[in-house]
C-alpha atoms as a PDB file:
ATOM      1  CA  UNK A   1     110.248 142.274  89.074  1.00  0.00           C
ATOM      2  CA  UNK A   2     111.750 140.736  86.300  1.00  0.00           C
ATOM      3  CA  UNK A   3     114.797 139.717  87.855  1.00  0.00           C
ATOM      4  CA  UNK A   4     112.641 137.752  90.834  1.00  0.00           C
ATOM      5  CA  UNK A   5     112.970 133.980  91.081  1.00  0.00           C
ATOM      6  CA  UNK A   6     109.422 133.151  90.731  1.00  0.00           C
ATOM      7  CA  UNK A   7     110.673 129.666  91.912  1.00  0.00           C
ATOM      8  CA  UNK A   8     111.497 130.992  95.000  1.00  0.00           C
ATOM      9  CA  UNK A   9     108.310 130.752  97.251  1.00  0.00           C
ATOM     10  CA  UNK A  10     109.874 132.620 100.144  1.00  0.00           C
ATOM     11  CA  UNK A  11     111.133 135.442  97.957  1.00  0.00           C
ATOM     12  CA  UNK A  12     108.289 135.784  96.010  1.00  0.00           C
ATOM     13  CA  UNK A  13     105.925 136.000  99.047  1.00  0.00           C
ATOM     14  CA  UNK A  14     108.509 138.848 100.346  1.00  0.00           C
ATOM     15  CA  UNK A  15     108.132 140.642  97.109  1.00  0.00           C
ATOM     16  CA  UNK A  16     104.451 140.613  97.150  1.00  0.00           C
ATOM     17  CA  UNK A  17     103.494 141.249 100.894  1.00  0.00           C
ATOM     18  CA  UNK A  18     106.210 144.264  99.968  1.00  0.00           C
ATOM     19  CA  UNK A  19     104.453 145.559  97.441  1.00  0.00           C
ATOM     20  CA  UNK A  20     101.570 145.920  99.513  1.00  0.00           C
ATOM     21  CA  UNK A  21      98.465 145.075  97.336  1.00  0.00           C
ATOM     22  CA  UNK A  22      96.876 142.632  99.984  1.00  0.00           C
ATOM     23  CA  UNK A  23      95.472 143.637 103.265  1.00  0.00           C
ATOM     24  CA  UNK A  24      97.269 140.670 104.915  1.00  0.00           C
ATOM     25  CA  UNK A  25     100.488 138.585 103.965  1.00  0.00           C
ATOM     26  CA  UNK A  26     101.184 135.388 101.844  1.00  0.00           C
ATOM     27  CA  UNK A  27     101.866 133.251 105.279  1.00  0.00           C
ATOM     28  CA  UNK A  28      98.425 134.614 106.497  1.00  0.00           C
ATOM     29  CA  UNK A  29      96.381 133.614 103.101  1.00  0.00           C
ATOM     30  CA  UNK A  30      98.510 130.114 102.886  1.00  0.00           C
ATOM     31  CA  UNK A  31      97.310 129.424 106.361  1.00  0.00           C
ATOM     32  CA  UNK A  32      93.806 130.038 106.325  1.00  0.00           C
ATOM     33  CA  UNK A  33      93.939 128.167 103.069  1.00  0.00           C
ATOM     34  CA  UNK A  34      95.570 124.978 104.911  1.00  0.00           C
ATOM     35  CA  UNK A  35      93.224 125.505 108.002  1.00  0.00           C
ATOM     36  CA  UNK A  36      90.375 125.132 105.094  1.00  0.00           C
ATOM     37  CA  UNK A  37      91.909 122.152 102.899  1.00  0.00           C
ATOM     38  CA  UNK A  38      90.293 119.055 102.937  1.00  0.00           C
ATOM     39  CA  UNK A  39      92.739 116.371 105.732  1.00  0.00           C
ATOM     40  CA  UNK A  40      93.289 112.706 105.862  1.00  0.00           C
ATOM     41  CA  UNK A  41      91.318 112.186 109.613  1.00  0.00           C
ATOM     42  CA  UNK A  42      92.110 108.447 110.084  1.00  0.00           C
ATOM     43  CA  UNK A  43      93.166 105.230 108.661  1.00  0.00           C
ATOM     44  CA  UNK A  44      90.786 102.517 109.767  1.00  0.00           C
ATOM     45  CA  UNK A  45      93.184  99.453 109.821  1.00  0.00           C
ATOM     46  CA  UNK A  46      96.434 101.567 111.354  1.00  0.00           C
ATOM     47  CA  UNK A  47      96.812 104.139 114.261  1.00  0.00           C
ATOM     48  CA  UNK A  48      97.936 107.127 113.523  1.00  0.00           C
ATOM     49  CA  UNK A  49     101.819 107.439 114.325  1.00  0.00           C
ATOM     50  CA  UNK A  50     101.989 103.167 114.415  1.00  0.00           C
ATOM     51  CA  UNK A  51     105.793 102.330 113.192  1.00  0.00           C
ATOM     52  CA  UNK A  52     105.305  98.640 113.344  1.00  0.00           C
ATOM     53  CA  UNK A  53     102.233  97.341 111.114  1.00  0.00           C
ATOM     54  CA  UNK A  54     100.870  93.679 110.631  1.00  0.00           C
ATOM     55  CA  UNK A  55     102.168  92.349 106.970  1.00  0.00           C
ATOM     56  CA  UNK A  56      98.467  90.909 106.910  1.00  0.00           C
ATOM     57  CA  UNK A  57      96.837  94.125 105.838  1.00  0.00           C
ATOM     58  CA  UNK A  58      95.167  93.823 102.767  1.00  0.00           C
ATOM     59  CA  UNK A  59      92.582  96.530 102.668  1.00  0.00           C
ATOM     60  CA  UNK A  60      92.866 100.353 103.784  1.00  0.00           C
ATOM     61  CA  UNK A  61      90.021 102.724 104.538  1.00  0.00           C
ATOM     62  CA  UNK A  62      91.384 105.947 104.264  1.00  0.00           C
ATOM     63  CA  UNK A  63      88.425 108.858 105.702  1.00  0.00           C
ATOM     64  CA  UNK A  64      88.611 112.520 105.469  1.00  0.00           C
ATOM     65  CA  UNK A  65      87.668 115.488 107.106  1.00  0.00           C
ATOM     66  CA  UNK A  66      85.205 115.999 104.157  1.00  0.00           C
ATOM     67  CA  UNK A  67      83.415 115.233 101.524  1.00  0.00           C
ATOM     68  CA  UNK A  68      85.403 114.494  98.754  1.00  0.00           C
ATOM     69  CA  UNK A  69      84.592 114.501  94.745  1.00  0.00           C
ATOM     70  CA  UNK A  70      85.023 110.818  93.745  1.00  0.00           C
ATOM     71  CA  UNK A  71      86.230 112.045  90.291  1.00  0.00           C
ATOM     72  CA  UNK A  72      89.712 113.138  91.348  1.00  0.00           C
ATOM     73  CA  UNK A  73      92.321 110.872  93.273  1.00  0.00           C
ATOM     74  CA  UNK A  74      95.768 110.791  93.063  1.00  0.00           C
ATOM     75  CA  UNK A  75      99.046 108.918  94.342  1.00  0.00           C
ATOM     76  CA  UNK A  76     102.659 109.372  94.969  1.00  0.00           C
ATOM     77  CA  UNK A  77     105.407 107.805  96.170  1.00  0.00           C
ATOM     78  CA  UNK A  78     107.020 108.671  99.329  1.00  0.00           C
ATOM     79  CA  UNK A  79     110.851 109.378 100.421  1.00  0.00           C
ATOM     80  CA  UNK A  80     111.926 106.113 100.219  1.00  0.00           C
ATOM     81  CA  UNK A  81     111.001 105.556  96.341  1.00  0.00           C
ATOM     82  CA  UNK A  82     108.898 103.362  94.275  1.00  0.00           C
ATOM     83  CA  UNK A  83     111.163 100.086  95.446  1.00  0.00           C
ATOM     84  CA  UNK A  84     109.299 101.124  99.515  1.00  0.00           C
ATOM     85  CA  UNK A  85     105.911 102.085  98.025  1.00  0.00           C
ATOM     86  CA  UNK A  86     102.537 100.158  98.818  1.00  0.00           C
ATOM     87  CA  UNK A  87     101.487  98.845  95.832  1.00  0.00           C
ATOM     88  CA  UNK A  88      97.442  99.675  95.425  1.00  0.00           C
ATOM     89  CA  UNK A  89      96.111  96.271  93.702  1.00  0.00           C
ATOM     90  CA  UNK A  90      92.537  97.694  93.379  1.00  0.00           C
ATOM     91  CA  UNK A  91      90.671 101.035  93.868  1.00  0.00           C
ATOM     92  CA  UNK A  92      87.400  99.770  95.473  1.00  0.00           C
ATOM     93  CA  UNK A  93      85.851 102.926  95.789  1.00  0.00           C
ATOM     94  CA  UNK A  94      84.420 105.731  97.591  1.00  0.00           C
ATOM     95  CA  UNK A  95      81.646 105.385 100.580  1.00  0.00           C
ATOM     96  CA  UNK A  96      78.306 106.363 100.010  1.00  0.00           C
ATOM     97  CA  UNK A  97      78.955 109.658 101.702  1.00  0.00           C
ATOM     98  CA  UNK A  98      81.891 110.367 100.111  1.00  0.00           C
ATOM     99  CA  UNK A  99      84.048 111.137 103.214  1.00  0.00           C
ATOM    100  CA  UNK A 100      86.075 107.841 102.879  1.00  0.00           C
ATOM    101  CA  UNK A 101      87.447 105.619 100.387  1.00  0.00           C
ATOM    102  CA  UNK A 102      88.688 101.901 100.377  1.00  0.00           C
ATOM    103  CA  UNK A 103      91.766 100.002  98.446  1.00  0.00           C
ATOM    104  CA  UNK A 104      93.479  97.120  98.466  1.00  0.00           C
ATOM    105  CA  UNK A 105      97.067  96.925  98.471  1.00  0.00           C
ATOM    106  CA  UNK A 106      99.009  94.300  97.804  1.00  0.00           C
ATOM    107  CA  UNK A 107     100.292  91.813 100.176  1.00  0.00           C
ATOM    108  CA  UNK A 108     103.389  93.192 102.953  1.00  0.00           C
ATOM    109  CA  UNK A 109     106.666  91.774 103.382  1.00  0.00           C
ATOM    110  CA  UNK A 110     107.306  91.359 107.038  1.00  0.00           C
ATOM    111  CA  UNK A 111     110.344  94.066 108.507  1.00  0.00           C
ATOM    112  CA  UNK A 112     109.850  96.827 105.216  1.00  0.00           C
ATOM    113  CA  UNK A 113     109.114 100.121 105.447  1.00  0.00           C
ATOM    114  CA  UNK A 114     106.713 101.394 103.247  1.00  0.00           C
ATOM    115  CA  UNK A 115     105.141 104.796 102.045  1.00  0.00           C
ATOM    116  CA  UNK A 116     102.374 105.531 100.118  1.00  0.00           C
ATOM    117  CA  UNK A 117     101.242 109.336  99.684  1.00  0.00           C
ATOM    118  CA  UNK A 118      97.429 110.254  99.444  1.00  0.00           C
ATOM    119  CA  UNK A 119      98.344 113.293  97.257  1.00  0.00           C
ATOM    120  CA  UNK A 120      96.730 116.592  96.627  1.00  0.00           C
ATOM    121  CA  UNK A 121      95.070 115.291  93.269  1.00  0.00           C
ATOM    122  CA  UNK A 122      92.022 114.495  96.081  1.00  0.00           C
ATOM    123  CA  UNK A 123      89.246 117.111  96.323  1.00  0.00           C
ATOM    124  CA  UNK A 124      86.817 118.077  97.916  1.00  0.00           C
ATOM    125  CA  UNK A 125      83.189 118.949  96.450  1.00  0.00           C
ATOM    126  CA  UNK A 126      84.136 122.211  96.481  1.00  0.00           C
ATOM    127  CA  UNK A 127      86.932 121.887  93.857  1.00  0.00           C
ATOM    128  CA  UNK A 128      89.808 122.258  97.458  1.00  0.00           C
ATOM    129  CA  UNK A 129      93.019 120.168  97.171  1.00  0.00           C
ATOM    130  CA  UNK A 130      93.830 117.608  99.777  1.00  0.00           C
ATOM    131  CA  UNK A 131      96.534 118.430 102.168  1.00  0.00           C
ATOM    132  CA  UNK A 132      99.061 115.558 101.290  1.00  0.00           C
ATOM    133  CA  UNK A 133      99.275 112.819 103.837  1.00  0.00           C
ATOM    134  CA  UNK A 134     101.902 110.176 103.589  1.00  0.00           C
ATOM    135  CA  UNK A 135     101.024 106.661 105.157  1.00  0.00           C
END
């Protein structure tokens, strides 16, 4: 134990389901936790899967599976870096049911690809982490 690589996911989930102290493995208790996270649903002003986007988007409405505590948000860039990210100009703000939220981004350059990641720092009203979605 105090050689293992606790930075190693896979080998620490091999040392644990090993040592037999849960009924079930790691894989099993990391799915039923993902199955139960809180998901990005839909994104209002783009299909799901669209590669080409109109550069006259100014405002996305981002809604989730559920309701979501409007005191955490969070961020990230994608792959491509902070020169391909969407640039949020203002938070606007959750709905009234909590189980959407609305920004506005800056203006898009016609033929760029950009990312934006709704990140884990989302949760729901149960304290859950968002499964990360990158737009």
């Amino acid at each position: 134990m105090i050689v293992l690589d606790y930075n190693n996911p896979v080998l620490l989930a091999k040392y644990v389901d090993k040592s037999g102290y849960f009924p079930r493995s790691v894989k099993k208790y990391s799915q039923e936790y993902d199955k139960n996270r809180p998901q990005v649903v839909n994104i209002k002003q783009i299909k799901n899967g669209d590669q080409k986007v109109s550069s006259d988007i100014t405002l996305l409405t981002i809604e989730f599976s559920k309701v979501m505590n409007r005191d955490y948000r969070n961020f990230q860039f994608g792959s491509l870096g902070k020169e391909n990210s969407m640039r949020i100009k203002n938070f606007l703000g959750f709905s009234e049911d909590g189980k959407s939220f609305s920004v506005e981004i800056e203006p898009l350059q016609p033929n760029k690809r950009y990312q934006l990641v709704i990140g884990n720092g989302f949760r729901d009203k149960t304290g859950m982490s968002l499964k990360p979605y990158s737009i």
